[in-house]
Protein backbone atom coordinates (compact mmCIF):
# COMPACT_ATOMS: atom_id res chain seq x y z
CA UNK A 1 -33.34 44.30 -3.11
CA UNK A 2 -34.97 47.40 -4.54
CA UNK A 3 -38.34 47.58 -6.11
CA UNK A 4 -36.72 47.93 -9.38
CA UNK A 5 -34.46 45.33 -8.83
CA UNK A 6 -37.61 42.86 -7.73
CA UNK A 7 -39.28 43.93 -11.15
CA UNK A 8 -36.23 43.57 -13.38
CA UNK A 9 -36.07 39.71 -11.81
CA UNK A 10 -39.36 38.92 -12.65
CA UNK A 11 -39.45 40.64 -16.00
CA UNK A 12 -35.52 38.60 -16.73
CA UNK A 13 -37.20 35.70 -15.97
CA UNK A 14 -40.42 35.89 -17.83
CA UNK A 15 -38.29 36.60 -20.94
CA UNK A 16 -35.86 33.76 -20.34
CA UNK A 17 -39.00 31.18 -19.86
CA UNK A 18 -40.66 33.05 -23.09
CA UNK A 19 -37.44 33.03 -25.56
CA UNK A 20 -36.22 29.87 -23.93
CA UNK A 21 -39.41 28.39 -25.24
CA UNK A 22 -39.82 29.68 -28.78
CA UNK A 23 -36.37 29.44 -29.46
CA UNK A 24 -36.26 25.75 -28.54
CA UNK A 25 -39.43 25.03 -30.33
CA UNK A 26 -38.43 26.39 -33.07
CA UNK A 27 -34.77 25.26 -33.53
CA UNK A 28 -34.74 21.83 -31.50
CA UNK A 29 -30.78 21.16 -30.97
CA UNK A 30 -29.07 19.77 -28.05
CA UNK A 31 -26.49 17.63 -27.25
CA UNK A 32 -26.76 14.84 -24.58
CA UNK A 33 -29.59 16.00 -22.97
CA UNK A 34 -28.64 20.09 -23.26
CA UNK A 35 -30.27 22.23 -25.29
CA UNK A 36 -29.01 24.72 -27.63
CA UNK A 37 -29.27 27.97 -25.98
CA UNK A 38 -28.59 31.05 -27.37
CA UNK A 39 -31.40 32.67 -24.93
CA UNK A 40 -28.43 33.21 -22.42
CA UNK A 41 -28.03 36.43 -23.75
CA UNK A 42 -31.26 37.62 -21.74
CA UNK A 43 -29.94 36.71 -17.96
CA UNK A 44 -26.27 37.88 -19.48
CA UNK A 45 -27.82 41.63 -20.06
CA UNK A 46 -29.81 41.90 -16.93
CA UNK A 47 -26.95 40.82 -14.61
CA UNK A 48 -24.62 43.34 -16.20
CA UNK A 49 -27.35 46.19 -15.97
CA UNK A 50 -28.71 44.97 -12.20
CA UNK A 51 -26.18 43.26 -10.46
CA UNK A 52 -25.48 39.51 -9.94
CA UNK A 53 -28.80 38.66 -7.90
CA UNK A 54 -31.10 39.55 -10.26
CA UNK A 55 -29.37 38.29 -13.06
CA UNK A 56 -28.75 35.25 -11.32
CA UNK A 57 -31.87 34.37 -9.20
CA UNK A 58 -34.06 35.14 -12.62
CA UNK A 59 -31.93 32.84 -14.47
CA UNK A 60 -32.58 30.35 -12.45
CA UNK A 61 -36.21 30.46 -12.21
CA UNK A 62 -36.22 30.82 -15.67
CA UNK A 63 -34.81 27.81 -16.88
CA UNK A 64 -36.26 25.96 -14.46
CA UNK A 65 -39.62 27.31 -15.76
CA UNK A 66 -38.70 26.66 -19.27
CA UNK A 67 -37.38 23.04 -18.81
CA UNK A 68 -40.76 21.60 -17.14
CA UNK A 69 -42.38 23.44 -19.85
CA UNK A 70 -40.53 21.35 -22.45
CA UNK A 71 -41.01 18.61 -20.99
CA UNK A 72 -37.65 18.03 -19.19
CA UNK A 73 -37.24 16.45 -15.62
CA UNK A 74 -37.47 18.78 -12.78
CA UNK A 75 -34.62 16.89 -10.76
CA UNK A 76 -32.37 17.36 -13.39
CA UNK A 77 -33.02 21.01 -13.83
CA UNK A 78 -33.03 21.13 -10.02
CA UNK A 79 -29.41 19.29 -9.88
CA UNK A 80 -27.59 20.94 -13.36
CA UNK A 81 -29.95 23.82 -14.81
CA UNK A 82 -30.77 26.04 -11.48
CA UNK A 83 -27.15 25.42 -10.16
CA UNK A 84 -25.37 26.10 -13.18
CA UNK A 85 -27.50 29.20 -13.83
CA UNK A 86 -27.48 30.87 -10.75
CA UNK A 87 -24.10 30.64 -10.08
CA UNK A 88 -23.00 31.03 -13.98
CA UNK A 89 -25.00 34.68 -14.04
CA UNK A 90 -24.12 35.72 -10.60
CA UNK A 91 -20.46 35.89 -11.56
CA UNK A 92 -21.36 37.57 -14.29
CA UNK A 93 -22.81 40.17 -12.67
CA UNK A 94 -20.42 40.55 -10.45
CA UNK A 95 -17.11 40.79 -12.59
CA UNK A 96 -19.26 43.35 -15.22
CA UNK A 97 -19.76 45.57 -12.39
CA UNK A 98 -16.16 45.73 -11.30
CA UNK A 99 -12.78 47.71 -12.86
CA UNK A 100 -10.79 45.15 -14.99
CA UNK A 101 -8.64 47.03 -17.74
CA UNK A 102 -8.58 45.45 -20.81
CA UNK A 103 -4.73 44.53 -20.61
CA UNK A 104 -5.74 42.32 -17.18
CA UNK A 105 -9.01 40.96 -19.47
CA UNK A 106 -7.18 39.90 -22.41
CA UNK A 107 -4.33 37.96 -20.58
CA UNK A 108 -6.66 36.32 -18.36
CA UNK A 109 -9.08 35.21 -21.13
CA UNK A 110 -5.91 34.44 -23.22
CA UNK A 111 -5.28 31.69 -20.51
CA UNK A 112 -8.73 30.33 -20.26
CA UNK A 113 -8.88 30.04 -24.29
CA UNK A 114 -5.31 27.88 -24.27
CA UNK A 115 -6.86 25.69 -21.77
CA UNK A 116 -10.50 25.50 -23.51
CA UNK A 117 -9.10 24.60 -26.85
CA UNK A 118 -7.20 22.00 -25.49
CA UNK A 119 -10.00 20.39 -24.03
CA UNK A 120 -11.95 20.95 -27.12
CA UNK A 121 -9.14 19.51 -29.55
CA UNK A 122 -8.84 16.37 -27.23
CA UNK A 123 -12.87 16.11 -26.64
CA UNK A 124 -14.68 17.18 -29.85
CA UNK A 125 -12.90 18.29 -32.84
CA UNK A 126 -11.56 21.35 -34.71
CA UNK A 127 -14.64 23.24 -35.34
CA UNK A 128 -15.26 23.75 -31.73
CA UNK A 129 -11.85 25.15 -31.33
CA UNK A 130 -11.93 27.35 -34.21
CA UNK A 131 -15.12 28.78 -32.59
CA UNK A 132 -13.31 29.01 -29.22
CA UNK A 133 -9.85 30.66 -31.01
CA UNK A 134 -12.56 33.04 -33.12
CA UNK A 135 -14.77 34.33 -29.92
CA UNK A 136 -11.30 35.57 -28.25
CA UNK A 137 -10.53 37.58 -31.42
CA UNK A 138 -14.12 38.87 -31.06
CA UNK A 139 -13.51 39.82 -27.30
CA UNK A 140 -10.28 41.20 -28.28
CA UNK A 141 -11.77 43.51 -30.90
CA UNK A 142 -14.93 44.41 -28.73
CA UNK A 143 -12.39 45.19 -25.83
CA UNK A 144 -10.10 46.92 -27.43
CA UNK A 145 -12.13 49.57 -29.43
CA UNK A 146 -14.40 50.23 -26.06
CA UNK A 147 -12.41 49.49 -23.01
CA UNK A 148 -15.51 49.72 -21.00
CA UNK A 149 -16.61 46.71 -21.63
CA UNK A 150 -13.64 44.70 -20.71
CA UNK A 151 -15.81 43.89 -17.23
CA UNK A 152 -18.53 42.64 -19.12
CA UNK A 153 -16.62 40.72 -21.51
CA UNK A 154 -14.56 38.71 -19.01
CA UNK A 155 -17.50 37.94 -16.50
CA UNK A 156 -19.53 36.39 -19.38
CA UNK A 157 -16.66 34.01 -20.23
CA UNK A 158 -16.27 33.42 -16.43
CA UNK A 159 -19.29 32.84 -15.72
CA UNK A 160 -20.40 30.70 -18.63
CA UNK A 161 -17.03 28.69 -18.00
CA UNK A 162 -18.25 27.61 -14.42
CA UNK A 163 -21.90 27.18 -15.67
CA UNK A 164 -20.59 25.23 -18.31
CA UNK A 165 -18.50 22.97 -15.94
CA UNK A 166 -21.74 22.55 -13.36
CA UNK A 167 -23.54 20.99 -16.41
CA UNK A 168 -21.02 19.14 -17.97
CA UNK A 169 -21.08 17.29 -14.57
CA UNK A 170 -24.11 17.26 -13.04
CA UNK A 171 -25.86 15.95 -16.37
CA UNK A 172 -23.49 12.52 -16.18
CA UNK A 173 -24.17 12.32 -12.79
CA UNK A 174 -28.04 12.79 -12.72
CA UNK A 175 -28.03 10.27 -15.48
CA UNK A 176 -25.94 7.46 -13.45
CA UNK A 177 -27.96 7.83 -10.60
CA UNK A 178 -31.43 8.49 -11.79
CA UNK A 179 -31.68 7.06 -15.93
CA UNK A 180 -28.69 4.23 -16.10
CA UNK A 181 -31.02 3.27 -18.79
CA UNK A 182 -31.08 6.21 -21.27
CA UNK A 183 -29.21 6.71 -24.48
CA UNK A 184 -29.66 10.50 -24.10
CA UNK A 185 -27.00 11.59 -21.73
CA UNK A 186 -23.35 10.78 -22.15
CA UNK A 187 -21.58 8.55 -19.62
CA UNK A 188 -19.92 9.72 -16.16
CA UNK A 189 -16.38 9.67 -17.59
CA UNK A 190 -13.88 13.20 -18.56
CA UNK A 191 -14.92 12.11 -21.92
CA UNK A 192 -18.80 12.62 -21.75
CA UNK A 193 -17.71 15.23 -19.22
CA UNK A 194 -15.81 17.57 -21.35
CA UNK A 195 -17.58 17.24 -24.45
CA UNK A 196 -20.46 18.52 -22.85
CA UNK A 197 -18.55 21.49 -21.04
CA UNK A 198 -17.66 22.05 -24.24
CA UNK A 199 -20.98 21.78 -26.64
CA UNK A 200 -22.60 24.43 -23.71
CA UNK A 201 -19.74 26.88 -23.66
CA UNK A 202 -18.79 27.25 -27.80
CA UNK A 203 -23.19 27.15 -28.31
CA UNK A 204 -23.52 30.04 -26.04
CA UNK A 205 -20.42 32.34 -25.84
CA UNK A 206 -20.60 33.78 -29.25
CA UNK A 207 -24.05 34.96 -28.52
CA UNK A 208 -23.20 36.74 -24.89
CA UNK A 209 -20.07 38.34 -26.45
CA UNK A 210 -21.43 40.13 -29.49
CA UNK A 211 -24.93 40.96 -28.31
CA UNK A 212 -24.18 41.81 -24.91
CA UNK A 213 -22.38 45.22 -25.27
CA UNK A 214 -24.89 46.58 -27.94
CA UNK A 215 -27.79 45.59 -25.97
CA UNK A 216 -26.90 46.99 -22.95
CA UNK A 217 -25.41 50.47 -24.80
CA UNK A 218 -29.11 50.78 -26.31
CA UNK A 219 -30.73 50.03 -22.34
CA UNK A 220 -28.33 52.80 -20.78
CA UNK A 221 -29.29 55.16 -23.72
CA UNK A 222 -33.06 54.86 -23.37
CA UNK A 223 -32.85 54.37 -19.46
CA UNK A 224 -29.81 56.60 -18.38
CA UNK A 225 -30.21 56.21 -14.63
CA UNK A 226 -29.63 53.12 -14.34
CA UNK A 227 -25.93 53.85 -15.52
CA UNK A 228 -23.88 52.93 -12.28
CA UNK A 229 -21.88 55.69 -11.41
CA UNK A 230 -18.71 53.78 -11.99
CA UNK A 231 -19.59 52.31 -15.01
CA UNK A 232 -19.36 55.60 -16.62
CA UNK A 233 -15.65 55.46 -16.59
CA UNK A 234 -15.06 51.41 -16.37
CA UNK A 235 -12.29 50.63 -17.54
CA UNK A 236 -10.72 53.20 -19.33
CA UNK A 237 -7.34 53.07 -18.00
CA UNK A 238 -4.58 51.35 -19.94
């Protein structure tokens, strides 16, 4: 890694572990043991703009920095938070910085949406799969009036779709094995499963597809080298 990339790690992060923080503080939500976390948007930008390491290695550190500072277990962060992080961000870092045309995005996430309102309609209820149905329109919009961001766009849903999955598991599981006792976390069955999969994908999406691409567009405008040479055409074919 280069120097920059080593201080654009650290400073992702920092601001994950200081937004995670204050945003939890002040607005105290979760959902069998997961927070709400609309902070995501910080790791989401830095992968696109640096590549999948840094947005993935500083996501991890971050939340496991912000979950001992709020009090949560280590082990569990360790098992769910770090895993689902780093792996979560690294995809999207990788798939932003790649050539997907908007044609390819759209029928891809068309086929992830089917299968996550299903889940949502048999798991939760309606409002999670309006929210689901409503963030494709978003991408769809997004994607289709700037075709560059097609990349970006698809690796966040990727990527939040296997973090997602990582917690929706690893949460039951730490819970069977390590607090049998607690009332917190739901139960190691596809039920508690998938309605957490689903409470961490529909709380975080919306915030990763509409900030995202204005975020980054304001970074590239005040720092223009670190526009990747092929992101300067990304996506622009039909």
């Amino acid at each position: 890694m280069k120097t920059l990339h080593i201080a654009a790690f650290a400073l992702n992060a920092a601001l994950y572990v200081a937004l995670g923080v204050l945003v939890s503080t002040i607005i105290p939500l979760n959902f069998g043991g997961v927070r709400f976390w609309p902070q995501v948007i910080i790791p989401a930008v830095f992968a696109a703009v640096f590549g999948p390491w840094v947005g993935g290695l500083g996501a991890a550190v971050g939340i496991f920095v912000s979950d001992v500072v709020l009090g949560g277990s280590p082990l569990l962060s360790l098992m769910a938070g770090i895993t689902s992080n780093f792996l979560g961000f690294w995809l999207l870092g990788y798939i932003a910085n790649r050539n997907f045309n908007p044609k390819k995005s759209s029928l891809i996430y068309a086929a992830l949406t089917a299968v996550a309102a299903v889940v949502a309609y048999v798991y939760t209820n309606w409002f999670s799969v309006g929210i689901i149905i409503g963030c494709y329109a978003v991408f769809l919009a997004i994607v289709w009036l700037r075709k560059k961001w097609a990349s970006y766009e698809l690796g966040s849903v990727v990527g939040l779709l296997v973090g997602s999955l990582i917690i929706g598991i690893m949460v039951p599981v730490y819970a069977a094995l390590f607090a049998p006792e607690s009332t917190v976390f739901p139960a190691l069955t596809d039920a508690g499963i998938l309605a957490l999969f689903t409470w961490t994908f529909v709380t975080e999406i919306p915030f990763m597809l509409v900030l995202g691409p204005p975020i980054i567009e304001a970074i590239h405008k005040a720092f223009p080298t670190l526009i990747k040479p092929s992101s300067e055409n990304k996506s622009e074919n039909p």
